[in-house]
Protein backbone atom coordinates (compact mmCIF):
# COMPACT_ATOMS: atom_id res chain seq x y z
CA UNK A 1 -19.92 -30.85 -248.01
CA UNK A 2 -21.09 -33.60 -245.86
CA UNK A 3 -22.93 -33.21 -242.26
CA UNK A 4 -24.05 -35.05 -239.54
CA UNK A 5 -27.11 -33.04 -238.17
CA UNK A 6 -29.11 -35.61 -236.56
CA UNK A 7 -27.90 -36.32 -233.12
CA UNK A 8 -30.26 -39.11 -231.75
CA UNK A 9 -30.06 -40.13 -228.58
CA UNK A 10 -27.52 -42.22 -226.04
CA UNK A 11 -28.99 -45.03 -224.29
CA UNK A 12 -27.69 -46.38 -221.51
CA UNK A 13 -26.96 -50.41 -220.85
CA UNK A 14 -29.16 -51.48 -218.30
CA UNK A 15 -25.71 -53.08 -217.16
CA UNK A 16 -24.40 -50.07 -216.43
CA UNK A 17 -26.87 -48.16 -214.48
CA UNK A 18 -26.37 -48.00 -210.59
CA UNK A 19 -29.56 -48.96 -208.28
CA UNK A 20 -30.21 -45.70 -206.95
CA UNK A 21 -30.34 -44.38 -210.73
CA UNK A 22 -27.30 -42.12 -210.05
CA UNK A 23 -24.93 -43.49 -212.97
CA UNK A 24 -23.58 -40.51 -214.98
CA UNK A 25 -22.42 -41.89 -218.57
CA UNK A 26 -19.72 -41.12 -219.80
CA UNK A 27 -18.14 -37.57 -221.48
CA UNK A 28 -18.43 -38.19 -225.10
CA UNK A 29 -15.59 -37.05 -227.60
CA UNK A 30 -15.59 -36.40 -231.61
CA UNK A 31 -12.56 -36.27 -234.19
CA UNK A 32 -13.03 -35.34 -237.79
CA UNK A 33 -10.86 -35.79 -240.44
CA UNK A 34 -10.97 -34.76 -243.81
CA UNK A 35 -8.97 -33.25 -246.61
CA UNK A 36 -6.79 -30.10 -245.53
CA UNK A 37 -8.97 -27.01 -247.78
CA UNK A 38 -12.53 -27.94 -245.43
CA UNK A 39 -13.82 -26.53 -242.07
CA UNK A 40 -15.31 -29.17 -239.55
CA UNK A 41 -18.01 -27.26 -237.33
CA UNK A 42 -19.93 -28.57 -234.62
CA UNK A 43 -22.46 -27.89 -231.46
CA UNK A 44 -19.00 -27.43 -228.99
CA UNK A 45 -16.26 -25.51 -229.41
CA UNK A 46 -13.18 -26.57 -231.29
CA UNK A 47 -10.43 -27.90 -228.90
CA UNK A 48 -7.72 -27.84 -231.33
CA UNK A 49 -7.05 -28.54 -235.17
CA UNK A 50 -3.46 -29.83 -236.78
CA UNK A 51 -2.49 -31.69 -239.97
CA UNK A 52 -1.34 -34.80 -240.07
CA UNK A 53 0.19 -36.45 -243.23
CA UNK A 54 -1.87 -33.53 -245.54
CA UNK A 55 -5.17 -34.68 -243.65
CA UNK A 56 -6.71 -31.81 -241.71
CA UNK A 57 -7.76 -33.57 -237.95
CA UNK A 58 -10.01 -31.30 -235.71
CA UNK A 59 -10.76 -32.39 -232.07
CA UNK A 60 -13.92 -30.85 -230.41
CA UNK A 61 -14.32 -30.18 -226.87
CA UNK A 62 -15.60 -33.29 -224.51
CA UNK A 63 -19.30 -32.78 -224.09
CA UNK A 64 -21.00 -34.41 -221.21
CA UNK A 65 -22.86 -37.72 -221.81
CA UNK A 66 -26.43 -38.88 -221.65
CA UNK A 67 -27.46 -36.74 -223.94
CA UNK A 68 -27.52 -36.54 -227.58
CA UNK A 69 -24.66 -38.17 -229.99
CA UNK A 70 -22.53 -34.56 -231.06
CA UNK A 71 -23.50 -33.19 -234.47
CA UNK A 72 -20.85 -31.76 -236.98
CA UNK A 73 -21.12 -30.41 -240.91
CA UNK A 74 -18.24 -30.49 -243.14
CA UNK A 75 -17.62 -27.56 -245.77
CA UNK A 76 -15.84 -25.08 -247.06
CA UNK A 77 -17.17 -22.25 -244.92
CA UNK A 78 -16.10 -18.28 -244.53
CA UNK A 79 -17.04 -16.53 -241.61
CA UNK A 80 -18.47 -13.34 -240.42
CA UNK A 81 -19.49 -11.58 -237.12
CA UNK A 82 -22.50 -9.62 -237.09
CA UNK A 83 -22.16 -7.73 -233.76
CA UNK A 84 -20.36 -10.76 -232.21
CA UNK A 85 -22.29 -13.35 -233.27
CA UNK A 86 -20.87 -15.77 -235.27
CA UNK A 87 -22.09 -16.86 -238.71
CA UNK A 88 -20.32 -19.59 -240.44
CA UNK A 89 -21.13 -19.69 -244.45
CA UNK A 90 -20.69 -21.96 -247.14
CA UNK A 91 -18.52 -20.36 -249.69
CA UNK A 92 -20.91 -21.87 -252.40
CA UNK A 93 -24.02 -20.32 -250.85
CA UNK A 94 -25.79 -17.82 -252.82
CA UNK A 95 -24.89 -14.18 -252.44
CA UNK A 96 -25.47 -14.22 -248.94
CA UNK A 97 -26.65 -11.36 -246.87
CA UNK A 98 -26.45 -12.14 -242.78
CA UNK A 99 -26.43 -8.58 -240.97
CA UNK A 100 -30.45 -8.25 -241.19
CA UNK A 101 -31.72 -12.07 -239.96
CA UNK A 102 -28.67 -12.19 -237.38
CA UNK A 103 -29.09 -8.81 -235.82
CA UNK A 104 -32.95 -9.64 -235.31
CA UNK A 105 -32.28 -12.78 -233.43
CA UNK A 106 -29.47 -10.64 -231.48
CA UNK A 107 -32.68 -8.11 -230.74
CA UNK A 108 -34.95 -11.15 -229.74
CA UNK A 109 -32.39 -12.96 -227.99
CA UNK A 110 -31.59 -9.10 -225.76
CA UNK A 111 -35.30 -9.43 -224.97
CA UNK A 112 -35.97 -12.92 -223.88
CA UNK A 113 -33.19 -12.33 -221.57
CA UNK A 114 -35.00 -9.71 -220.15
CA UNK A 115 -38.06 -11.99 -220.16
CA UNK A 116 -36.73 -15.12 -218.98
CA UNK A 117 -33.79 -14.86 -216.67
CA UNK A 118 -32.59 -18.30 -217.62
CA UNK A 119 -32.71 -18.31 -221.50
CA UNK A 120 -29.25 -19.21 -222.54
CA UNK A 121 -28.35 -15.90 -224.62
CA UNK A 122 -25.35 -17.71 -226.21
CA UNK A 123 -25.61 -19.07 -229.73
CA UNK A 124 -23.87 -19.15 -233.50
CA UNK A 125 -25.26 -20.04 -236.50
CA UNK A 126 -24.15 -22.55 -239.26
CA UNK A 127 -25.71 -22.79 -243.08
CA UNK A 128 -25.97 -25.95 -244.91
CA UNK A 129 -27.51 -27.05 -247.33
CA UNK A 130 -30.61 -29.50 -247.98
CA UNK A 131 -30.14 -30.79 -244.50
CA UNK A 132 -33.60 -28.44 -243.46
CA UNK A 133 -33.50 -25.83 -240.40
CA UNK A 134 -32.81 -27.25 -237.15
CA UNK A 135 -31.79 -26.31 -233.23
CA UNK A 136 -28.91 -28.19 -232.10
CA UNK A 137 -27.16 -27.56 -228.69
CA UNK A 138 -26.03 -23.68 -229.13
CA UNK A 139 -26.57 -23.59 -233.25
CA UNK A 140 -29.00 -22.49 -235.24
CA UNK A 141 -28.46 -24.24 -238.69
CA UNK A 142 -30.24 -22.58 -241.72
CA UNK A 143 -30.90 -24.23 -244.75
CA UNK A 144 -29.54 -22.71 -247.52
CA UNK A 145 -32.39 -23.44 -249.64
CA UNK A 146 -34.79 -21.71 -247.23
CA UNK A 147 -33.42 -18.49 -247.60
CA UNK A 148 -33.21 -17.08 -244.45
CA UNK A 149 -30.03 -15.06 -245.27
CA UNK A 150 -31.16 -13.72 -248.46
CA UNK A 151 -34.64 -12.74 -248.39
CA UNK A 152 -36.07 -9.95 -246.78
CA UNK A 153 -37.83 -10.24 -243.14
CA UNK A 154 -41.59 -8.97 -243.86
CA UNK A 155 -41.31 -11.85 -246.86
CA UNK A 156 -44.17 -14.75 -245.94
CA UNK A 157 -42.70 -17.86 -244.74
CA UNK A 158 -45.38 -20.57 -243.65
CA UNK A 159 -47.66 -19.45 -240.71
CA UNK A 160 -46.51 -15.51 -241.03
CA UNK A 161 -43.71 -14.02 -242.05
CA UNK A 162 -39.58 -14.74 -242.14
CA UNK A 163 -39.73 -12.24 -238.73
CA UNK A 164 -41.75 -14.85 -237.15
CA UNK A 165 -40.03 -17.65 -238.47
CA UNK A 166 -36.57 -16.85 -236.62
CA UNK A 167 -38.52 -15.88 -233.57
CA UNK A 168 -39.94 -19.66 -233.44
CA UNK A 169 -36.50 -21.00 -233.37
CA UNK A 170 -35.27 -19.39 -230.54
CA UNK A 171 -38.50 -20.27 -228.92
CA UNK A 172 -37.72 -23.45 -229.37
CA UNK A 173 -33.91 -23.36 -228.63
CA UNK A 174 -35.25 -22.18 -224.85
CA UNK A 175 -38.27 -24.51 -224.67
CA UNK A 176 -37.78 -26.81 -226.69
CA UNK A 177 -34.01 -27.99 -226.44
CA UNK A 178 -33.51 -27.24 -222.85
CA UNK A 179 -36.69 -28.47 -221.26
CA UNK A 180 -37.14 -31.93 -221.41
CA UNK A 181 -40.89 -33.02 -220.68
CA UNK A 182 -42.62 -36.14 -219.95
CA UNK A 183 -45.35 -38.43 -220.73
CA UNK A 184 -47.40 -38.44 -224.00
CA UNK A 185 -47.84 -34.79 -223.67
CA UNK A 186 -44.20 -33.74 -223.71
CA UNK A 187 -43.79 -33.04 -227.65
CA UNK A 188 -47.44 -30.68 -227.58
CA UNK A 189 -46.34 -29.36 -224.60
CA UNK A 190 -42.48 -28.25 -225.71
CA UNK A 191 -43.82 -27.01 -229.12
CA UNK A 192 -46.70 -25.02 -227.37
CA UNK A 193 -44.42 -23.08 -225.05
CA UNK A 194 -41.77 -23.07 -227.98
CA UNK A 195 -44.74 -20.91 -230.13
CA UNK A 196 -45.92 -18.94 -227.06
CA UNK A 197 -42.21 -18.16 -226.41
CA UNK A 198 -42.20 -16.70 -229.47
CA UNK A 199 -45.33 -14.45 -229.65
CA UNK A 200 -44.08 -12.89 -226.42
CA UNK A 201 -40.44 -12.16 -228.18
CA UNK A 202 -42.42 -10.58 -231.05
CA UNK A 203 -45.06 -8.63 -228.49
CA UNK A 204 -42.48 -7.34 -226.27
CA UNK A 205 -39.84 -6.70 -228.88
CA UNK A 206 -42.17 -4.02 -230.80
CA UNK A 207 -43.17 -6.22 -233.75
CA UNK A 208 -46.70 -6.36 -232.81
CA UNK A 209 -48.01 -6.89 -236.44
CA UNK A 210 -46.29 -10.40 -236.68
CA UNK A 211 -47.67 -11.06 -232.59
CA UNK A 212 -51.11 -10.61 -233.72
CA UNK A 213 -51.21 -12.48 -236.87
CA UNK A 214 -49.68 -15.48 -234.55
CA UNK A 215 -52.62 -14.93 -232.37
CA UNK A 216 -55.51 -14.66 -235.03
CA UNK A 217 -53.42 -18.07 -236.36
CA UNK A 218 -53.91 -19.64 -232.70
CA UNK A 219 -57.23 -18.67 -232.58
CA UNK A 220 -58.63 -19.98 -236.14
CA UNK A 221 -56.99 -22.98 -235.34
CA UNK A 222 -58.39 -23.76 -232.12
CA UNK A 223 -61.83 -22.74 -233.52
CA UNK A 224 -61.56 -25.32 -236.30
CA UNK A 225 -59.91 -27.99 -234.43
CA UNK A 226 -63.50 -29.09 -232.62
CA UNK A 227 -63.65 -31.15 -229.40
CA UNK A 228 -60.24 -33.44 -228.57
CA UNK A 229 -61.48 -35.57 -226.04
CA UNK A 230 -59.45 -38.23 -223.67
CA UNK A 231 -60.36 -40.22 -221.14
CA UNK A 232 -58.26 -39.74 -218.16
CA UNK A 233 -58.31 -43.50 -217.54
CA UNK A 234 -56.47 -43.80 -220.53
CA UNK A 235 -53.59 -41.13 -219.65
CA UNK A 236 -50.75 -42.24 -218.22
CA UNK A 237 -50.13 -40.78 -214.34
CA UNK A 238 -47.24 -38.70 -215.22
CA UNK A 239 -49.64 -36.63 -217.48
């Protein structure tokens, strides 16, 4: 298997960019090609996949530029739909088990709709393995080594439990991808709302026991953090 998984980001040539700052860069396109028996996945949809001379070419769809260089992963992948959602698997992974983690984040996702109005309820998810868990345009990719297919949802996983865990990532797939914040404050600020986002999934969604351990985590925190003073002379103004 090999993957691509960490997009970066497109500048743009000082060259290029118009005086009233209205220069849109450029669509941005990606081709992979590799031997006929793998499966090229990426963060946009497949536009169409042929062989040419025994070497497997897939095209993805033209995403829009000025954003993030488009990530792919390369494997030999099954796949399975857990009431719609697509799950793309390594063939290699262990014994994997999908229907519990995927129709949890289907739950969640139902109710941040219903929280949010504009949370994106689209998404598919994409194992892989050693490249660690990450939120990339509309895919959640899962580690293999962290298990999230396997083991079961009330096991502990860091700050909580796995329940929480998958609640965090849509949190952050809502406020963290598709907000973009400024000033110094912009990475505290998207992973607060990111956490908040997903207390209120777990709250509202019925699983208050994982809410409230969140909370008493917030809280203990906070209370041994002490004082975090900063002069506001030495903020910048957009903070």
């Amino acid at each position: 298997c090999l993957a691509g998984l960490a997009p970066g980001w497109l500048a743009l040539p000082a060259s290029l960019a118009s005086a009233d700052g209205r220069y849109a860069a450029p669509a941005v396109s990606l081709t992979v090609r590799s031997v006929p028996h793998l499966t090229a996945l990426s963060d946009v949809r497949t536009a169409r996949t042929f062989l040419e001379e025994q070497i497997r070419v897939t095209e993805f769809e033209r995403r829009r530029g000025g954003g993030a260089w488009p990530i792919f992963a390369l494997g030999y992948y099954q796949f399975e739909a857990v009431d719609e959602r697509r799950v793309a698997i390594r063939r290699s992974a262990e014994s994997p088990s999908p229907e519990r983690p995927i129709r949890l984040l289907d739950t969640l996702t139902k109710t941040g709709v219903q929280l949010w109005s504009s949370a994106q309820p689209e998404w598919s998810v994409m194992t892989f393995p050693g490249a660690g868990d990450a939120v990339l345009g509309s895919v959640l990719v899962l580690d293999e080594g962290n298990r999230w297919l396997r083991d079961p949802l009330d096991a502990e996983w860091i700050d909580g439990s796995r329940r929480a865990g998958l609640a965090r990532k849509l949190g952050y797939f809502w406020f963290g991808r598709q907000l973009a914040g400024r000033g110094h404050g912009a990475v505290f600020l998207e992973a607060s709302l990111s956490e908040y986002a997903a207390w209120r999934l777990l709250e509202a969604s019925g699983a208050t026991r994982d809410a409230k351990a969140m909370q008493s985590l917030w809280i203990e925190a906070e209370q041994s953090a002490g004082p975090l003073p900063r002069p506001l002379s030495l903020m910048p103004r957009e903070d």
